[in-house]
Protein backbone atom coordinates (compact mmCIF):
# COMPACT_ATOMS: atom_id res chain seq x y z
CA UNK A 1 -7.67 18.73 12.14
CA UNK A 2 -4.85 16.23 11.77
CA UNK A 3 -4.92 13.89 8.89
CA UNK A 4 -3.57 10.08 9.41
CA UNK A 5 -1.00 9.24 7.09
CA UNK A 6 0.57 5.76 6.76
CA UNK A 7 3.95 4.95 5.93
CA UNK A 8 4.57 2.66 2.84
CA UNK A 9 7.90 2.66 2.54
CA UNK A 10 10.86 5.10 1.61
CA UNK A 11 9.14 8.42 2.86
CA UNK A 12 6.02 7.39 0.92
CA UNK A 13 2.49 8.33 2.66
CA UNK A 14 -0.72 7.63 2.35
CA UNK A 15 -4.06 8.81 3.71
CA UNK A 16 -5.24 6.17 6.13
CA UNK A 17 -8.74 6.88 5.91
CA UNK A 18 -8.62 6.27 2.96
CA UNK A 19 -7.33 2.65 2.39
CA UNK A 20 -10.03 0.16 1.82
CA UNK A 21 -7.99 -2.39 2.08
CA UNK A 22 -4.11 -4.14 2.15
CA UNK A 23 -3.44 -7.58 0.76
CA UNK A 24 -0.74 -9.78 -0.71
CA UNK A 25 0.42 -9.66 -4.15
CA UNK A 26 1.03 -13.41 -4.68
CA UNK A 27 -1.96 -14.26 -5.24
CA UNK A 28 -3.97 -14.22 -9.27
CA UNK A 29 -6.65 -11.20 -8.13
CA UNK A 30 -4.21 -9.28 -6.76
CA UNK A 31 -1.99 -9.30 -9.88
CA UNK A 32 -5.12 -8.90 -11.59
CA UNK A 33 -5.77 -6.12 -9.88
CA UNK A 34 -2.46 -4.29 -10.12
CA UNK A 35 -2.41 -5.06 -14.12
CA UNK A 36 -6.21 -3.18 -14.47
CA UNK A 37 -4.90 -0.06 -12.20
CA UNK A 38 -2.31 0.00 -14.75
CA UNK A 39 -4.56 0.09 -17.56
CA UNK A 40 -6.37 3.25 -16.22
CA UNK A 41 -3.46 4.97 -14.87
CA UNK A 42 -4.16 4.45 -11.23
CA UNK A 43 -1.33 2.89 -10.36
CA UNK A 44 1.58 3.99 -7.94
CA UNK A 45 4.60 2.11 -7.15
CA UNK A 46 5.97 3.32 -4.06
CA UNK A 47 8.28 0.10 -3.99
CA UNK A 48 11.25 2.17 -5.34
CA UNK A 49 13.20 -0.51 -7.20
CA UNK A 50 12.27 -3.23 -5.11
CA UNK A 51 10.53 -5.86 -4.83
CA UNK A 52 6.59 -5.87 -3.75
CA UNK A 53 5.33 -7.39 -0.68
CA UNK A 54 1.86 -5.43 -0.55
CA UNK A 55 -0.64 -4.08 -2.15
CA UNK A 56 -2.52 -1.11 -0.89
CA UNK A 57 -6.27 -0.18 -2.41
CA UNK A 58 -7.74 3.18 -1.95
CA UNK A 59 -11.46 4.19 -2.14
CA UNK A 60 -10.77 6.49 -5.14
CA UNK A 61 -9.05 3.07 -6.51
CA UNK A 62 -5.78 3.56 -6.88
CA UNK A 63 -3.57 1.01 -6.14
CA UNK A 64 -0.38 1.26 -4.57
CA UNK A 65 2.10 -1.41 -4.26
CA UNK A 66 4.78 -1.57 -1.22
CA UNK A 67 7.75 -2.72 -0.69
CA UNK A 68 6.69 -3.11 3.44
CA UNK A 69 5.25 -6.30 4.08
CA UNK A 70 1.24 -6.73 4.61
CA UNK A 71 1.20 -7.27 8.54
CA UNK A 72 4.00 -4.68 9.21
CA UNK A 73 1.22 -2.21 7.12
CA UNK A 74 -1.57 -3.43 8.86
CA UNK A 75 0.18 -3.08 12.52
CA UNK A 76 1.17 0.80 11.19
CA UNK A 77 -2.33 1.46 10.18
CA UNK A 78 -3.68 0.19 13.69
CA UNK A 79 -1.29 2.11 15.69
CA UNK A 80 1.47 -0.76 16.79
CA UNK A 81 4.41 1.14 15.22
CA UNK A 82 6.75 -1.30 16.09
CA UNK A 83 8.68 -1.46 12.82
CA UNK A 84 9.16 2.39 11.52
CA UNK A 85 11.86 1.53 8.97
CA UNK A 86 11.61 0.80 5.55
């Protein structure tokens, strides 16, 4: 049984099954949401230095934050691997 992984960026993987959900850190809730992960130590930045262009939710609710933009995740995570680097 293979598991799914997604790339986030910089060798960084994730489960894809497990992602509830991939969305744009500009906005107030997501920052909201990145600042309460961080409260309860669920946080992982997977940005390595740089700056973040998504944020990725997991149903154990972590929350990850990538330096990959939000449609180049979301094409990954669908199977359209057109962009493979970081």
């Amino acid at each position: 049984m293979a598991t799914e992984l997604l790339n986030v960026g910089f060798g960084n993987m994730v489960v894809a099954s497990r992602i509830v959900a991939i969305v744009n850190p500009s906005s107030a809730p997501s920052k909201r949401l990145k600042d309460d992960a961080k409260e309860v130590r669920k946080l992982v930045d997977a940005t390595n230095g740089r700056r973040t262009r998504s944020i990725v939710v997991t149903d154990s609710d972590h929350v990850i934050l990538s330096a990959i933009q939000t449609e180049t995740l979301a094409q990954r995570l669908t199977g359209n691997q057109g962009d493979t680097e970081s």
